[in-house]
Protein backbone atom coordinates (compact mmCIF):
# COMPACT_ATOMS: atom_id res chain seq x y z
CA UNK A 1 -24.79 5.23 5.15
CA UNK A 2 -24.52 1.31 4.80
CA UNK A 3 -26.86 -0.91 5.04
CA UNK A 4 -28.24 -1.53 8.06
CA UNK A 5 -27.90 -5.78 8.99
CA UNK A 6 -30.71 -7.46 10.05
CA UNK A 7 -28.75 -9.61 11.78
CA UNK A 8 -27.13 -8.38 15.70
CA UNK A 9 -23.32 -8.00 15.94
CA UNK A 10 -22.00 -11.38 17.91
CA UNK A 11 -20.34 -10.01 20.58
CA UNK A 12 -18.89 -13.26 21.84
CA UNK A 13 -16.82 -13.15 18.28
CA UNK A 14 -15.88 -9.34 18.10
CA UNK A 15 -14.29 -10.19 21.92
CA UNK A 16 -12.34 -13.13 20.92
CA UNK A 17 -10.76 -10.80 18.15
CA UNK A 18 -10.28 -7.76 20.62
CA UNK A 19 -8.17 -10.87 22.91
CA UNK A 20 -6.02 -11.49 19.86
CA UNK A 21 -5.44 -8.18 18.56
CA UNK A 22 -4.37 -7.22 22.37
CA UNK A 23 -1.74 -10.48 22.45
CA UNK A 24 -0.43 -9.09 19.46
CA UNK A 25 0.14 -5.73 20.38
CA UNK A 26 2.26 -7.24 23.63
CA UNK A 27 6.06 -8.86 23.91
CA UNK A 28 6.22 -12.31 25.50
CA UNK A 29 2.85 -12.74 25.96
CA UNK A 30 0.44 -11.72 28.64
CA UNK A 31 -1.50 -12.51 31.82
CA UNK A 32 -5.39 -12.58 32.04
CA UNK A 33 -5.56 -9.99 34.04
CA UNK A 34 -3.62 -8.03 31.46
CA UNK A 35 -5.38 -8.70 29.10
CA UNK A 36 -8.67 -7.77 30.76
CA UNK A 37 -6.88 -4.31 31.19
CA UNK A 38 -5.77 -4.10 27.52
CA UNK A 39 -9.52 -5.36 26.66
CA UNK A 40 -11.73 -3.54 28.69
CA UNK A 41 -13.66 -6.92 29.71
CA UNK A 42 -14.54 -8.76 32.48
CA UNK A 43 -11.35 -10.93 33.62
CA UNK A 44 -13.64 -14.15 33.74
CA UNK A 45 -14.51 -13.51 30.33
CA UNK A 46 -10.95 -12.74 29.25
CA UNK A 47 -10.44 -16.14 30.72
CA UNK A 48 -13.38 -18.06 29.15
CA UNK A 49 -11.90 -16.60 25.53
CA UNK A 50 -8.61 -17.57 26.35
CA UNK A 51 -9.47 -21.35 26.98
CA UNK A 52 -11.82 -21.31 23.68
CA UNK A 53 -9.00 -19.96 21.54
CA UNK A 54 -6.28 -22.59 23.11
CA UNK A 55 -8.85 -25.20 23.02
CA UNK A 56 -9.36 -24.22 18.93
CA UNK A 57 -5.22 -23.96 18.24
CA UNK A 58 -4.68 -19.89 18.40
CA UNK A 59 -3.15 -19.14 21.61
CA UNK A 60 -1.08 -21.23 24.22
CA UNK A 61 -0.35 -20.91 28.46
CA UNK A 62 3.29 -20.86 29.38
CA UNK A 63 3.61 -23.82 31.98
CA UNK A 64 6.61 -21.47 33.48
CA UNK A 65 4.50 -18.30 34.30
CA UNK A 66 0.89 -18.78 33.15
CA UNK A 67 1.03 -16.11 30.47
CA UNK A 68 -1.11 -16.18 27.50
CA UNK A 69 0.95 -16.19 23.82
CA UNK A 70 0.11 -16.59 20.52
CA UNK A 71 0.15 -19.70 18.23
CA UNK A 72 1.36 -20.51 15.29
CA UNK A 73 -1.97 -21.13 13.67
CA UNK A 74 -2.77 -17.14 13.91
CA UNK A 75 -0.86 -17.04 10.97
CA UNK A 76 -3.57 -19.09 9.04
CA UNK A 77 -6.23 -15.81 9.58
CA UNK A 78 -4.02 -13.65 6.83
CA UNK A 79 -2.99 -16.63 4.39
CA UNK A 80 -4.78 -14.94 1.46
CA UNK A 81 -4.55 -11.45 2.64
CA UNK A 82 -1.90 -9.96 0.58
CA UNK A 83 -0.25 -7.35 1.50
CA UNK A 84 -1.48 -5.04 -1.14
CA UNK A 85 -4.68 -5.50 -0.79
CA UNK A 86 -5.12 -4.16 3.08
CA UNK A 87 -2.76 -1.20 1.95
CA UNK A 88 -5.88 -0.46 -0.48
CA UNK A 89 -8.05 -0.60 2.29
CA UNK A 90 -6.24 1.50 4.34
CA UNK A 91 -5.36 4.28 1.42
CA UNK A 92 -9.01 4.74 -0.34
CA UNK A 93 -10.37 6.98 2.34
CA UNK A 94 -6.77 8.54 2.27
CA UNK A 95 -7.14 9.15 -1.59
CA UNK A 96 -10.64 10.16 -1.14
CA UNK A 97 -9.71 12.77 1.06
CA UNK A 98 -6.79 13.87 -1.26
CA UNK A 99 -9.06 14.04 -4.45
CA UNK A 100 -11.04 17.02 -2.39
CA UNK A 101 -7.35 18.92 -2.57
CA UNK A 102 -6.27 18.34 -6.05
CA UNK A 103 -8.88 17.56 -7.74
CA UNK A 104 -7.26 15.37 -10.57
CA UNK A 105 -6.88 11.52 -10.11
CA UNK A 106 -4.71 9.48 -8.06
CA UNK A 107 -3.58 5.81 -8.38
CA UNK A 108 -2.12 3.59 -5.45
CA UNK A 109 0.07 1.36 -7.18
CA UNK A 110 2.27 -1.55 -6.66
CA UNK A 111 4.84 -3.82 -8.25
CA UNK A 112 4.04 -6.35 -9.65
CA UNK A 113 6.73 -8.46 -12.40
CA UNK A 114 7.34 -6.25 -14.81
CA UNK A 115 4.89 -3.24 -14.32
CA UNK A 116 2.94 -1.55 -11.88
CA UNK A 117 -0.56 -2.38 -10.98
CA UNK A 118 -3.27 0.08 -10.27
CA UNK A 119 -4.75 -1.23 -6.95
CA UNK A 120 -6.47 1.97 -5.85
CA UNK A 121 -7.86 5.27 -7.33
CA UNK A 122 -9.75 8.47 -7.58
CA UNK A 123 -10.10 8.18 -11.72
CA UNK A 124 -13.91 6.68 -11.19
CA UNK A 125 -14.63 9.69 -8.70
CA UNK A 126 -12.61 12.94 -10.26
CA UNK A 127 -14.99 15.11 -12.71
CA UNK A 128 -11.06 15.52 -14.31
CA UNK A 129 -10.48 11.77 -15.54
CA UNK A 130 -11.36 10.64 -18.69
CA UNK A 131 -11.25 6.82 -17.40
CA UNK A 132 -13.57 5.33 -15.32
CA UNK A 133 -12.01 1.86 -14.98
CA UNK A 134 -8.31 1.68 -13.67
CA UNK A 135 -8.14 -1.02 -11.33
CA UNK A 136 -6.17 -3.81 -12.32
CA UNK A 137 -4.39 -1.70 -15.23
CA UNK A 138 -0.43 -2.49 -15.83
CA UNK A 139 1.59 0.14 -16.34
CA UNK A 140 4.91 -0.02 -17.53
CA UNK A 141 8.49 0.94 -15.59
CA UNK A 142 10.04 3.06 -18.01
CA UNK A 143 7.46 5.37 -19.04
CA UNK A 144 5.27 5.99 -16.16
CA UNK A 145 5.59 8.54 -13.07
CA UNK A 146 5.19 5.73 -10.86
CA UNK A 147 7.77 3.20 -12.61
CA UNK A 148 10.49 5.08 -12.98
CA UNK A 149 9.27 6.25 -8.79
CA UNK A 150 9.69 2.54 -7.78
CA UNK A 151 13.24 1.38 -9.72
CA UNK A 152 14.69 4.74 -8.53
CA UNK A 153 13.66 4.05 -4.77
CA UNK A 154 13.36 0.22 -4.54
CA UNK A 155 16.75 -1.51 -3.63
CA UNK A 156 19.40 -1.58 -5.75
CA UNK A 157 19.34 -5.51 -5.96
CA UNK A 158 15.71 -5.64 -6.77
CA UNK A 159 16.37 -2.84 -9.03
CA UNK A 160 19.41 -4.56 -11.07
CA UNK A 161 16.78 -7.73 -11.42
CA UNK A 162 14.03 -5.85 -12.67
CA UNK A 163 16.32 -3.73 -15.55
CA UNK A 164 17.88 -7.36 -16.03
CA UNK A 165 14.28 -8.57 -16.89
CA UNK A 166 12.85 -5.64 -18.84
CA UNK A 167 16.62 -5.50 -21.44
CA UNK A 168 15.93 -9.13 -22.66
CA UNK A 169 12.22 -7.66 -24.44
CA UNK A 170 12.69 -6.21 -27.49
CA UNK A 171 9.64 -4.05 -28.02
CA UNK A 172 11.02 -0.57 -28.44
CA UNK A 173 9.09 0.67 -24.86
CA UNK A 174 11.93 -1.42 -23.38
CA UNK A 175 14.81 0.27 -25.18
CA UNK A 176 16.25 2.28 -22.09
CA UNK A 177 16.40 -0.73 -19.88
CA UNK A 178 19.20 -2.04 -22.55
CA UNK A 179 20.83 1.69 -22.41
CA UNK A 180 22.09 1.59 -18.54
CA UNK A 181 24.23 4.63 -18.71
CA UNK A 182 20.97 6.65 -19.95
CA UNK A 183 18.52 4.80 -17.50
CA UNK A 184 20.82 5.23 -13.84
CA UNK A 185 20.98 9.22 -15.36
CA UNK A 186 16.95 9.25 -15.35
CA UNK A 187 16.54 7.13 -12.19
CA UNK A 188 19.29 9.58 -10.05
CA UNK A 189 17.15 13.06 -11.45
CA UNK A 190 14.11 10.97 -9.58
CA UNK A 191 16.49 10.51 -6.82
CA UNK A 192 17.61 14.35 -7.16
CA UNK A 193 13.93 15.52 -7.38
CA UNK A 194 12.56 13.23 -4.76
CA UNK A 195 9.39 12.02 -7.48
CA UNK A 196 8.96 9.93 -10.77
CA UNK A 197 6.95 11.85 -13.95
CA UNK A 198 5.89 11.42 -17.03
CA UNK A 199 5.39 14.20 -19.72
CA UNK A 200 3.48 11.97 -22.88
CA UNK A 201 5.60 9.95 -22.41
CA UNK A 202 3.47 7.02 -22.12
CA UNK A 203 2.51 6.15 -25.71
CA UNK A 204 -0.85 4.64 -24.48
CA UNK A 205 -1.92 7.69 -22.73
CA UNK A 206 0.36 10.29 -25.14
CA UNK A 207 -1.86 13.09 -23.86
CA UNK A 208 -1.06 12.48 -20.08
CA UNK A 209 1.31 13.68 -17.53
CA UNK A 210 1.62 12.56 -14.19
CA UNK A 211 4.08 12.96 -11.21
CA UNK A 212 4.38 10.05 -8.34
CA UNK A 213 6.24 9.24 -4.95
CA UNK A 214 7.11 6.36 -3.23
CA UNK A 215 5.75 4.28 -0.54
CA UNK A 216 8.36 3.01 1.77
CA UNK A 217 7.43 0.22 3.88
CA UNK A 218 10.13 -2.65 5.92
CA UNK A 219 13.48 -2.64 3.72
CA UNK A 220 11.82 -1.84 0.38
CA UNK A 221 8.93 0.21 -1.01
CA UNK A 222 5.09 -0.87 -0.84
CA UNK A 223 4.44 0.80 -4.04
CA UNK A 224 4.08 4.31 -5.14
CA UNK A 225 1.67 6.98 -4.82
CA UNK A 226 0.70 8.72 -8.65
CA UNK A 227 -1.23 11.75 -9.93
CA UNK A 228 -2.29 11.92 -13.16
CA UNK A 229 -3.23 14.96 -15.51
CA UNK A 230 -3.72 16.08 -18.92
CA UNK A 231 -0.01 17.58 -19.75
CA UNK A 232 -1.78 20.76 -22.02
CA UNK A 233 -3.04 21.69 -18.28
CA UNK A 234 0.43 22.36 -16.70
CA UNK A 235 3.83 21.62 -16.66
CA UNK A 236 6.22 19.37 -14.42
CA UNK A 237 7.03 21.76 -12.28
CA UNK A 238 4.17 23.29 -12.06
CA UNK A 239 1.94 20.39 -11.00
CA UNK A 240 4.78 18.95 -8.20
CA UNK A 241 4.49 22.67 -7.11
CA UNK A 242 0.79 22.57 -6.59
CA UNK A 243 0.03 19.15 -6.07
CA UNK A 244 2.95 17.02 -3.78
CA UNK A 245 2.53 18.90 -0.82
CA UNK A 246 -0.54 16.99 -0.38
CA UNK A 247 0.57 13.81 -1.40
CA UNK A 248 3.69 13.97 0.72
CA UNK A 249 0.73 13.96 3.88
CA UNK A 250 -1.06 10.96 1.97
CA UNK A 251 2.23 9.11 1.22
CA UNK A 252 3.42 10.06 5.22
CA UNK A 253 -0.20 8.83 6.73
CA UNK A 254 -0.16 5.52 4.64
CA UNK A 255 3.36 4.44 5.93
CA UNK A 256 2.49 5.96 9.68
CA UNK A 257 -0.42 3.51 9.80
CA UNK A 258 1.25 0.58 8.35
């Protein structure tokens, strides 16, 4: 259970919020007693909010009709909230829910340069991982589950500029971004298959497998949903057999909710 505060919720606050969050869910705005509706609360309190948040910048009255809208300085309150990080909110109960199903550890990740970032995972909770720490980790596009899941599914122009970007290095895990013929044959099997894996194919995790879907989210991907396993336990096919059912419902629930 958390902790319980010692402090009492302010109520005058957590109504102010419930205001904006009901002006945001509306088109063109909306009257007080609207909003009281949409609220649950007292009309003359709906109107005592209203004139605090106008007074502080956050909302404006149409001189036409009267209706309540939105201001531009809303857009201050999620300034530093990136977009990953309230898709981690949102998918660690998801993933914590998932690990009671299959048992080995997921990994929420996103793009991110030139790799993709662990944001969220199950690796600290799963009796089946052999890592404990995973948030934060890079992992690369060409030999990962969940790389080669993102350049197959993201757009094809952000696709072209990330291949563009990963050719020009000349370590030898970047050799199949300068073989294009070889790399748009791996990327349409994802396509084909509908996932990304990995068979030790990662040389920093040469005993790992893993098998990944993506995210989509607006015109592009949010990132991409990965399981990871030790590849002496199963094959391929075998682990998208047991296992993708049940991320397909994770994957479906994340984008639902966003």
């Amino acid at each position: 259970m958390p902790e319980q505060s010692p402090y009492k919720p302010v109520r005058g606050l957590s109504r102010g919020l419930a205001v904006l969050n009901a002006l945001n869910r509306v088109d063109g705005g909306a009257s007080v007693s609207r909003l009281a509706e949409l609220t649950k609360l007292h009309r003359t309190t709906v109107q005592r909010l209203l004139e605090t948040l106008q007074t502080d910048g956050y909302v404006r009255r149409s001189e036409s009709d009267g209706r309540y809208c939105l201001n531009l300085r809303v857009r201050e309150l999620s300034e530093g909230f990136r977009d990953e990080h309230w898709i981690s909110a949102l998918a660690s109960p998801l993933l914590g829910e998932l690990l009671k199903e299959v048992v080995w550890p997921t990994d929420l990740c996103t793009f991110d340069a030139d790799a993709m970032v662990v944001r969220e995972t199950t690796h600290r909770f799963s009796k089946l991982s052999f890592h404990r720490s995973m948030i934060g980790r890079r992992m690369p596009m060409l030999q990962t589950a969940s790389g080669t899941a993102y350049l197959a599914f993201c757009p094809e122009t952000e696709r072209n500029s990330i291949i563009d970007l990963l050719a020009r290095r000349p370590q030898p895990e970047y050799r199949l971004a300068r073989d294009r013929a070889a790399l748009d044959d791996l990327l349409a099997q994802v396509v084909e298959r509908g996932y990304g894996q990995n068979y030790m194919t990662w040389t920093d995790e040469a005993k790992m497998a893993g098998i990944a879907l993506p995210i989509r989210g607006g015109s592009g991907l949010m990132g991409c949903l990965g399981l990871a396993y030790l590849a002496s336990a199963m094959s391929i096919e075998a682990a998208a057999g047991r296992y993708l059912g049940a991320m397909r419902r994770v994957v479906h629930a994340i984008e639902t909710q966003v």
